[in-house]
N, C-alpha and C. Protein backbone atom coordinates (compact mmCIF):
# COMPACT_ATOMS: atom_id res chain seq x y z
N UNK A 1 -25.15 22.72 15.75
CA UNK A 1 -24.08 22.60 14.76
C UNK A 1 -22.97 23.62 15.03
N UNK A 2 -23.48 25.22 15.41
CA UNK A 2 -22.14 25.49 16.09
C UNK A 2 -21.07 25.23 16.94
N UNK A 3 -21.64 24.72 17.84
CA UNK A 3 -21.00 23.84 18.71
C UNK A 3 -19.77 23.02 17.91
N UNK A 4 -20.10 22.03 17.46
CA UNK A 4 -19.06 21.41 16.74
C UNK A 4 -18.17 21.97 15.69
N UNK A 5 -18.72 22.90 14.85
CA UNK A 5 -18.05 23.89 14.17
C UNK A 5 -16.75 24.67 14.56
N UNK A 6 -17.25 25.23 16.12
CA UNK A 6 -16.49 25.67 16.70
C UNK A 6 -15.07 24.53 17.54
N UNK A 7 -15.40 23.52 17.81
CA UNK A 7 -14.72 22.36 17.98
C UNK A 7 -13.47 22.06 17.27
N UNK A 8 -14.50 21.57 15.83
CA UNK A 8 -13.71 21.91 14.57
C UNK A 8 -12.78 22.66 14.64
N UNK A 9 -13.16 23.41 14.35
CA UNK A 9 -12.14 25.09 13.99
C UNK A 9 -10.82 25.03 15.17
N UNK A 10 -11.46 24.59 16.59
CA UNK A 10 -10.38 24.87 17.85
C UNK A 10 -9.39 23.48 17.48
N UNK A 11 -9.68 22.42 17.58
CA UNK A 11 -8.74 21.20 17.25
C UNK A 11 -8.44 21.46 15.80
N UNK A 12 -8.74 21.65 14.47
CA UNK A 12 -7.45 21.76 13.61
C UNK A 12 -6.68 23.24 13.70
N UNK A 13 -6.97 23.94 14.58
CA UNK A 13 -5.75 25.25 14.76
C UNK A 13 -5.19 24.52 15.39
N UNK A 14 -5.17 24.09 16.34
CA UNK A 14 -4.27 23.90 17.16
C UNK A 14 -3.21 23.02 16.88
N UNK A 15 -3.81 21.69 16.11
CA UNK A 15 -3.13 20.79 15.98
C UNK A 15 -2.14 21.50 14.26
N UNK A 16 -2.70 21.75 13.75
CA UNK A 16 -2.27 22.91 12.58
C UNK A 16 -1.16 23.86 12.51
N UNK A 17 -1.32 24.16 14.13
CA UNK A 17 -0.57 25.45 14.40
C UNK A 17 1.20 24.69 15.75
N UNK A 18 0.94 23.81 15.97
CA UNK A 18 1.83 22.69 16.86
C UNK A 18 1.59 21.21 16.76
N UNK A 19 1.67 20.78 15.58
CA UNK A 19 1.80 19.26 15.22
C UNK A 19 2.36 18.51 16.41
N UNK A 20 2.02 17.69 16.78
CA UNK A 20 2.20 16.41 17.51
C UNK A 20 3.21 15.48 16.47
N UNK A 21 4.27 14.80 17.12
CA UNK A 21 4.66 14.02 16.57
C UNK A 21 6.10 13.86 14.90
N UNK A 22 6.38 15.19 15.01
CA UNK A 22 7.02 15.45 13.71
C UNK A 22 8.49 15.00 13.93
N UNK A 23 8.93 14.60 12.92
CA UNK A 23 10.34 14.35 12.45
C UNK A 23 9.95 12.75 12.03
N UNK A 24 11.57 12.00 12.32
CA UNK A 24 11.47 10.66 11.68
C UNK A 24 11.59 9.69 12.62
N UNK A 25 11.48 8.85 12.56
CA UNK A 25 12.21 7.46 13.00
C UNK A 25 13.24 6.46 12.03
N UNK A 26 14.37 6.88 12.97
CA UNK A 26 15.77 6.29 12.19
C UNK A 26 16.38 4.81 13.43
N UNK A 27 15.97 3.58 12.50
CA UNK A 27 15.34 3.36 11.47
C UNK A 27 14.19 2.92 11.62
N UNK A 28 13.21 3.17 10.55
CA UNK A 28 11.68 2.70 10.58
C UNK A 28 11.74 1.44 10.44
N UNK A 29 10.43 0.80 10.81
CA UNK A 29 10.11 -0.56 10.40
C UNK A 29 9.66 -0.49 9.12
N UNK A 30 9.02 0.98 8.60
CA UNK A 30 8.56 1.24 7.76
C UNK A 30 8.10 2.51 7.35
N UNK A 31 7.81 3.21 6.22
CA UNK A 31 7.72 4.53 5.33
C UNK A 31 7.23 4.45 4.16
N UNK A 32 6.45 5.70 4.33
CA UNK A 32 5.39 5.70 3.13
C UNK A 32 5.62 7.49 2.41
N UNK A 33 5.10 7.89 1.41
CA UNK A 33 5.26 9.26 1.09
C UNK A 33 3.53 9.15 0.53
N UNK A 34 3.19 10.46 0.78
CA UNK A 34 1.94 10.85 0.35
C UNK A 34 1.88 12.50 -0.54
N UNK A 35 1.08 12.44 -1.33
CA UNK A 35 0.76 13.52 -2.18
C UNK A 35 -0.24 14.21 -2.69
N UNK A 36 -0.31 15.33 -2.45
CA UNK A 36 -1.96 16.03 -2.63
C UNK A 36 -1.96 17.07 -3.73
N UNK A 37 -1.93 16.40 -5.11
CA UNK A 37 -1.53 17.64 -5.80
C UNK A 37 -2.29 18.60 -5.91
N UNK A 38 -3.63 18.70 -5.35
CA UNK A 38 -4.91 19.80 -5.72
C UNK A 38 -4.51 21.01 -4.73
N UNK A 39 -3.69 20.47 -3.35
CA UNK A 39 -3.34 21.41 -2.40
C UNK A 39 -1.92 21.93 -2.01
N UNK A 40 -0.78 20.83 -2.67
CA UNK A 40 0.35 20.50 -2.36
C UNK A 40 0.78 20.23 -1.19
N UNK A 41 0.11 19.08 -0.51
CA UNK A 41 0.31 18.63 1.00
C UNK A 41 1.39 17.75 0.29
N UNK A 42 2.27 17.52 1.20
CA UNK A 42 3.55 16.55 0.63
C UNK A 42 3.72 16.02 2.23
N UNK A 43 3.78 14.46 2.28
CA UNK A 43 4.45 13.51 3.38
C UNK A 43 5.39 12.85 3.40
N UNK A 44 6.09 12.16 4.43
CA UNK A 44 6.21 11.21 4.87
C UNK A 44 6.46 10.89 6.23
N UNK A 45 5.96 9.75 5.99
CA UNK A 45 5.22 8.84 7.27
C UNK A 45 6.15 7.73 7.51
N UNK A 46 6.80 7.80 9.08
CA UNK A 46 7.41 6.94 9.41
C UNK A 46 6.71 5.72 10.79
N UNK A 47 7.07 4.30 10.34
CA UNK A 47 6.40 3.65 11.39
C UNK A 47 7.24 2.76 12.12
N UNK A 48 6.77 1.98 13.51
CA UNK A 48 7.79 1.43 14.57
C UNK A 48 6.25 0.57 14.57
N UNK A 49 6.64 -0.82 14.21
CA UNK A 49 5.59 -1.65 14.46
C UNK A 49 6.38 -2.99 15.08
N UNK A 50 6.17 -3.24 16.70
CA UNK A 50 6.59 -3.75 17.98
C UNK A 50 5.69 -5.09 18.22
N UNK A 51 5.80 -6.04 18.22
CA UNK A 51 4.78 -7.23 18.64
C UNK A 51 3.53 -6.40 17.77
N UNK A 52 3.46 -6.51 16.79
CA UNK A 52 1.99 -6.15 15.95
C UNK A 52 1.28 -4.86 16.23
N UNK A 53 2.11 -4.30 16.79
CA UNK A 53 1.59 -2.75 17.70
C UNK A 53 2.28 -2.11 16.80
N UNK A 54 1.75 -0.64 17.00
CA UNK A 54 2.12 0.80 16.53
C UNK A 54 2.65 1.68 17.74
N UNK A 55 4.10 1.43 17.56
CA UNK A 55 5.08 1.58 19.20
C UNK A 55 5.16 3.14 18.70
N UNK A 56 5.91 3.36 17.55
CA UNK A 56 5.50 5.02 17.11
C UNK A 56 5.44 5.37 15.55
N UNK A 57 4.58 6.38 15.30
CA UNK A 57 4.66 6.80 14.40
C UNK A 57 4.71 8.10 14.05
N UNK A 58 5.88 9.31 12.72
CA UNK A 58 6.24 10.41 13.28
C UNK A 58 5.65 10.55 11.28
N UNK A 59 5.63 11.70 11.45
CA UNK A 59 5.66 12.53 9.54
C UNK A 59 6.71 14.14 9.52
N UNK A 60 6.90 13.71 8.51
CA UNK A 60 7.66 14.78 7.91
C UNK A 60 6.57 15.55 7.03
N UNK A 61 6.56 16.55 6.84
CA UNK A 61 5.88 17.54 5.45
C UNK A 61 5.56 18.97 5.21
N UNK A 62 4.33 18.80 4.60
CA UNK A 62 4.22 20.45 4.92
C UNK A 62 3.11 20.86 4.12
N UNK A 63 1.91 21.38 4.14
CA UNK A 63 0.98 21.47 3.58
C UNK A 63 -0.36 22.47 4.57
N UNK A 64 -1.64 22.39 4.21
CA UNK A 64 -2.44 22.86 4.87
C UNK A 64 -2.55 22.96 6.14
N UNK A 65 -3.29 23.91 6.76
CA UNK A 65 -3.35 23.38 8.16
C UNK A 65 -4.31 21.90 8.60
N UNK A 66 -5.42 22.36 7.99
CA UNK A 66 -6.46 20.38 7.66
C UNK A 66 -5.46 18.71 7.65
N UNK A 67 -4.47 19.51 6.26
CA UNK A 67 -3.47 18.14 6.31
C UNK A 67 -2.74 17.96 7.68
N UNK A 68 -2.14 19.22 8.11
CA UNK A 68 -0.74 19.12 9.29
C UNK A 68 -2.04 18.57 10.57
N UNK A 69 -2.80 18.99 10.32
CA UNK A 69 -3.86 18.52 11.86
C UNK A 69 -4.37 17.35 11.85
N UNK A 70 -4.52 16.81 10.53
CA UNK A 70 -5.00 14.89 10.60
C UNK A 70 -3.42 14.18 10.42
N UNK A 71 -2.09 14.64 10.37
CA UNK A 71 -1.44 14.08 10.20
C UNK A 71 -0.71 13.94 11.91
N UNK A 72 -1.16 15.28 13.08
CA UNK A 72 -1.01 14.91 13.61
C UNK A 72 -1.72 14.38 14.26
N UNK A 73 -2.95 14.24 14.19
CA UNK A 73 -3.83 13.59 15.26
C UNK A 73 -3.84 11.84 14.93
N UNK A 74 -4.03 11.91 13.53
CA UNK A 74 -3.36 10.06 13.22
C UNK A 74 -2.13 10.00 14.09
N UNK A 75 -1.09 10.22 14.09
CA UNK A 75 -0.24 10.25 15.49
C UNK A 75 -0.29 9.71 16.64
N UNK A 76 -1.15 10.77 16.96
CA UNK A 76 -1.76 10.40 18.46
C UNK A 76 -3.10 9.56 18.92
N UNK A 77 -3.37 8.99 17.64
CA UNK A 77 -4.38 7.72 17.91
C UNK A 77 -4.02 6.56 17.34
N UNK A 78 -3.16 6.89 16.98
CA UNK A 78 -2.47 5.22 16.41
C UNK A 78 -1.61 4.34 17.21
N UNK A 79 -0.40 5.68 17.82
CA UNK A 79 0.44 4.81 18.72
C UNK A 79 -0.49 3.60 19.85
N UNK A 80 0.44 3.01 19.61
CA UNK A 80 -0.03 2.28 20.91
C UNK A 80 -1.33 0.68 20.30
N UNK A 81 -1.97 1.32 19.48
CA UNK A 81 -3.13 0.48 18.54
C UNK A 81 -2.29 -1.17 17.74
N UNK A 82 -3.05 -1.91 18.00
CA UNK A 82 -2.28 -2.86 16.66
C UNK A 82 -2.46 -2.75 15.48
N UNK A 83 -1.92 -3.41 14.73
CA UNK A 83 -2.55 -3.21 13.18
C UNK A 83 -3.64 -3.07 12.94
N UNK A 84 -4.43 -4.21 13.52
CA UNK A 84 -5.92 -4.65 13.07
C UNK A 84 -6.49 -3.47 13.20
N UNK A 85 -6.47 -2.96 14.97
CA UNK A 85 -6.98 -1.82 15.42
C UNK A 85 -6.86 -0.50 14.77
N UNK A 86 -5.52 -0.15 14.31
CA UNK A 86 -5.13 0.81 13.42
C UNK A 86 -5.87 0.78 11.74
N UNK A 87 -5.27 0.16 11.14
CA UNK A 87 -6.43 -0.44 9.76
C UNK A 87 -7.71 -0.39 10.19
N UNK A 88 -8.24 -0.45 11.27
CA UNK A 88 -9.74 -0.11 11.38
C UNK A 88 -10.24 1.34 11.64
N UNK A 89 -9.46 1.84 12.39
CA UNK A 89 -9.68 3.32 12.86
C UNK A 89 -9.28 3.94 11.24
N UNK A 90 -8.26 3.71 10.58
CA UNK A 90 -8.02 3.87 9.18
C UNK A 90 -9.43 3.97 8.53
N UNK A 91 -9.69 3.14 8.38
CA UNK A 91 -11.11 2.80 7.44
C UNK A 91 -12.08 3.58 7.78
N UNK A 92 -12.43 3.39 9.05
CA UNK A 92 -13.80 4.22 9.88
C UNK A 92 -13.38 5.96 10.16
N UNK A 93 -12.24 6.12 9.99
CA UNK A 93 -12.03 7.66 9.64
C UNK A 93 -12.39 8.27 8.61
N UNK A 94 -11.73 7.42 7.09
CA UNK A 94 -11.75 7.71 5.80
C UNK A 94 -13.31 7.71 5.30
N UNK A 95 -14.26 6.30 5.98
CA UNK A 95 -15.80 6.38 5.46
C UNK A 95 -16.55 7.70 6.36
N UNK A 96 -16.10 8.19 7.61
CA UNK A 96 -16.55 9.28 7.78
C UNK A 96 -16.52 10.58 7.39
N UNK A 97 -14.80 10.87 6.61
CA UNK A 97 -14.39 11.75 6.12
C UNK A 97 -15.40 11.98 4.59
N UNK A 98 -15.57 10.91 4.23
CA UNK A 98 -16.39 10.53 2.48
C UNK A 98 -18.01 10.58 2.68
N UNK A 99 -18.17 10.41 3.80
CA UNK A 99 -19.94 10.20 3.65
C UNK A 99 -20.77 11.60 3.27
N UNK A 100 -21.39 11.52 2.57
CA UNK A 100 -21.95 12.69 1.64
C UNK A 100 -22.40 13.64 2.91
N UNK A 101 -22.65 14.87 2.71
CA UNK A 101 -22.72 15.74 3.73
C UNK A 101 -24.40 15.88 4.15
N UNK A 102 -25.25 15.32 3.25
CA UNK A 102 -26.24 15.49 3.48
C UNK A 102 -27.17 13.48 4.34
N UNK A 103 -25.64 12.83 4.68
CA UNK A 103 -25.94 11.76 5.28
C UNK A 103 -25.35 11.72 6.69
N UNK A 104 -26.10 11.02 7.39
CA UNK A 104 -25.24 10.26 8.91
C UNK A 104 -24.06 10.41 8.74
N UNK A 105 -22.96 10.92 9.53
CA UNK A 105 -21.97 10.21 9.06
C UNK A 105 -21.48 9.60 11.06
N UNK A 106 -21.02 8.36 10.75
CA UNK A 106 -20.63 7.52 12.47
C UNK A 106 -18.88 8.37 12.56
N UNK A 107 -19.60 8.76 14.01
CA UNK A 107 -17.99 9.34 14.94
C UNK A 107 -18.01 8.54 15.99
N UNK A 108 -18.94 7.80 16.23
CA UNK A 108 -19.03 7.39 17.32
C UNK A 108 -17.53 6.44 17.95
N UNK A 109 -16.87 6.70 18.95
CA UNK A 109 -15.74 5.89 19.23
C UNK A 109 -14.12 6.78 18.56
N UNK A 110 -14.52 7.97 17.95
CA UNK A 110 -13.56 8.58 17.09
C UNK A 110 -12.61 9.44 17.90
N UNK A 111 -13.78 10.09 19.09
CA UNK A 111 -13.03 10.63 19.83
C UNK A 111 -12.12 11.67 19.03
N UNK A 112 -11.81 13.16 18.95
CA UNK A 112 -11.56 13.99 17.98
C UNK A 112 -11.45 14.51 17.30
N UNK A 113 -11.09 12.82 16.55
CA UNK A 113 -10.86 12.51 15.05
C UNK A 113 -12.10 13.09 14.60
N UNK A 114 -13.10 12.58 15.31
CA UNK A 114 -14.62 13.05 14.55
C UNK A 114 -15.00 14.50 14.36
N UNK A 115 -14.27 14.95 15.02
CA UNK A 115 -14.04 16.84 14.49
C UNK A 115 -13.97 16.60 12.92
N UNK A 116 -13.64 15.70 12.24
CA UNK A 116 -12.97 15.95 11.06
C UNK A 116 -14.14 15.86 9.90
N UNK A 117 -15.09 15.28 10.75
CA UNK A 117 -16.77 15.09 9.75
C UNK A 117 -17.29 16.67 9.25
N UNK A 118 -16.75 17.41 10.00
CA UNK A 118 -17.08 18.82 9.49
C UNK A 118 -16.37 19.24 8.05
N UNK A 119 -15.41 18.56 7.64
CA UNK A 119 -14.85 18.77 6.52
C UNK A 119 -15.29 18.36 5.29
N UNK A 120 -16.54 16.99 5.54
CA UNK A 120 -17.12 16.87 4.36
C UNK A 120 -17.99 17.92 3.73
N UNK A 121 -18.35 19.41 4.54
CA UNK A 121 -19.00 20.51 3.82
C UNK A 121 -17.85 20.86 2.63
N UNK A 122 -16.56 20.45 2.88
CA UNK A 122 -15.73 21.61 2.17
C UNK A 122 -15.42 20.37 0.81
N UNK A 123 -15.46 19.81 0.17
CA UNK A 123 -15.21 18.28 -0.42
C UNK A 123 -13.61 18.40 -0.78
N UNK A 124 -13.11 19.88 -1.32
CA UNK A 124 -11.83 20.04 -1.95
C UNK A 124 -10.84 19.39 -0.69
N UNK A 125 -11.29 19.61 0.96
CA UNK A 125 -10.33 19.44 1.93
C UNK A 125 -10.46 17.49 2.04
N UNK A 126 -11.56 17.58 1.99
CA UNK A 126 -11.21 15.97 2.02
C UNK A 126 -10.12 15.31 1.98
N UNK A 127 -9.32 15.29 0.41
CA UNK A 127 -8.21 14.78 0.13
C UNK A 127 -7.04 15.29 1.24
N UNK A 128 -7.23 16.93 1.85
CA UNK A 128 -6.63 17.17 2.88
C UNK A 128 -6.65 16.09 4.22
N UNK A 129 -7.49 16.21 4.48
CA UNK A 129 -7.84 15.21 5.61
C UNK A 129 -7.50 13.57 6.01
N UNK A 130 -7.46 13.07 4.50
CA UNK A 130 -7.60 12.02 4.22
C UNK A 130 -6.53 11.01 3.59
N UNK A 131 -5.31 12.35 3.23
CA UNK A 131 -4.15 11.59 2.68
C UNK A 131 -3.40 11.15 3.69
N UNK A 132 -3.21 11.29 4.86
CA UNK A 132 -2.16 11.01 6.07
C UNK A 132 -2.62 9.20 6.08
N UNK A 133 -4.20 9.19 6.30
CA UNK A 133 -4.40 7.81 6.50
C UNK A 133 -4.61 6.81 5.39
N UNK A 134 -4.36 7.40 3.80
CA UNK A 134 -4.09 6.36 3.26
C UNK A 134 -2.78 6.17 3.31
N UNK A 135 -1.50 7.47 3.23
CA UNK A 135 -0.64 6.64 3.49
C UNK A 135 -0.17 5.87 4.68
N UNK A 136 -0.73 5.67 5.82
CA UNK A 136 -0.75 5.06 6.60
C UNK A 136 -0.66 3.45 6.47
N UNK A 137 -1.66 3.20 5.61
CA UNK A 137 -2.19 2.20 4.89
C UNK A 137 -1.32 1.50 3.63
N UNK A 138 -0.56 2.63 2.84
CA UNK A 138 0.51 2.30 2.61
C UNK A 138 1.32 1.65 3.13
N UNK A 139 2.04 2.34 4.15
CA UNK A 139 3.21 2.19 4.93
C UNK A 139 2.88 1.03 5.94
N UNK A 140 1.62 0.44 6.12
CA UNK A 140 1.54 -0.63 6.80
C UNK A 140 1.73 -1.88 5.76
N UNK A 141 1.48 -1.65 4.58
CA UNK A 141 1.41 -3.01 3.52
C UNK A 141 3.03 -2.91 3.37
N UNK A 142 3.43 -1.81 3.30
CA UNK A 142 4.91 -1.88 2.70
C UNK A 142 5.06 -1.92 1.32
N UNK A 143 3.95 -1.17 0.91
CA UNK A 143 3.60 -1.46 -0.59
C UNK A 143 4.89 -0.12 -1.64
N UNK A 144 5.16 0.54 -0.87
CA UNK A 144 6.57 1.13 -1.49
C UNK A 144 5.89 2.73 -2.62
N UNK A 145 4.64 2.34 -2.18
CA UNK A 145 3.80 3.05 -3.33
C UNK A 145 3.26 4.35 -2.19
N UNK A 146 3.64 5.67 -3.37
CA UNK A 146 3.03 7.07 -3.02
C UNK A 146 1.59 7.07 -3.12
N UNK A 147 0.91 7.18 -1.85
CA UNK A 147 -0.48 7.46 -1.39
C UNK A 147 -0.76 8.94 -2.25
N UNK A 148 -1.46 8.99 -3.11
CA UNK A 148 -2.32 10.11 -3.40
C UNK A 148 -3.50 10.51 -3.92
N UNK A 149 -3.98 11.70 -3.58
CA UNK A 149 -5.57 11.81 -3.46
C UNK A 149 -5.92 12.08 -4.81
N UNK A 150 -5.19 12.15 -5.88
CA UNK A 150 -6.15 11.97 -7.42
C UNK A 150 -5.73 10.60 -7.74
């Protein structure tokens, strides 16, 4: 378990400490805003969706280091993904981020991302972790609606 701990700890500094991916896309195909009032992570999420692909996607914000490190690593595993693909990595992030700490939780295929299963010890970071990819999910429906974790 240290091992991964330490993992942990090295991928959200880093990504925490030099975000991948920041500013906007002018103009988006699409934009979402997200909100964490327990931590005050504040987003937004801009998207470039190309033949059903995720050509790019950038965020604006400012919050934890947990939030700034899943906001950039969603980033850098989305581009390039289609929807379907994206909405799935979506989902299978968020049920890993949620699975009780004293269960399995599947990284398998997560590649990084799965650093982020270490956060279900902390439950308060969750919503850290976890708001980038609902608004993601937002901003793919176009639902116009602020993603937030209460």
């Amino acid at each position: 378990m240290g091992d991964l701990r330490d993992l942990y700890q090295e991928v959200i500094l880093d990504h925490g400490r030099r975000p991948r991916n920041v500013g906007n896309i002018a103009p988006p195909c699409s934009h979402a805003d997200g909100y964490n009032p327990l931590c005050g992570d504040k987003l937004t999420l801009y998207l470039r969706i190309e033949d059903d692909t995720v050509s790019d996607v950038k965020f604006e914000g400012a919050g934890c280091a947990i939030f700034t490190a899943s906001c950039s690593l969603l980033t850098e595993a989305l581009i390039g993904k289609s929807i379907e693909e994206a909405n799935e990595l979506c989902r299978r992030f968020v049920a890993m981020s949620t699975t009780p700490v004293e269960e399995e939780c599947d990284t398998e295929g997560l590649g990084k991302l799965g650093v982020f299963a270490g956060v279900r010890e902390f439950p308060a970071r969750v919503k850290c972790a976890t708001l980038a990819w609902h608004t993601f999910e937002n901003a793919v429906r176009g639902s116009g609606e602020s993603a937030q974790t209460e």
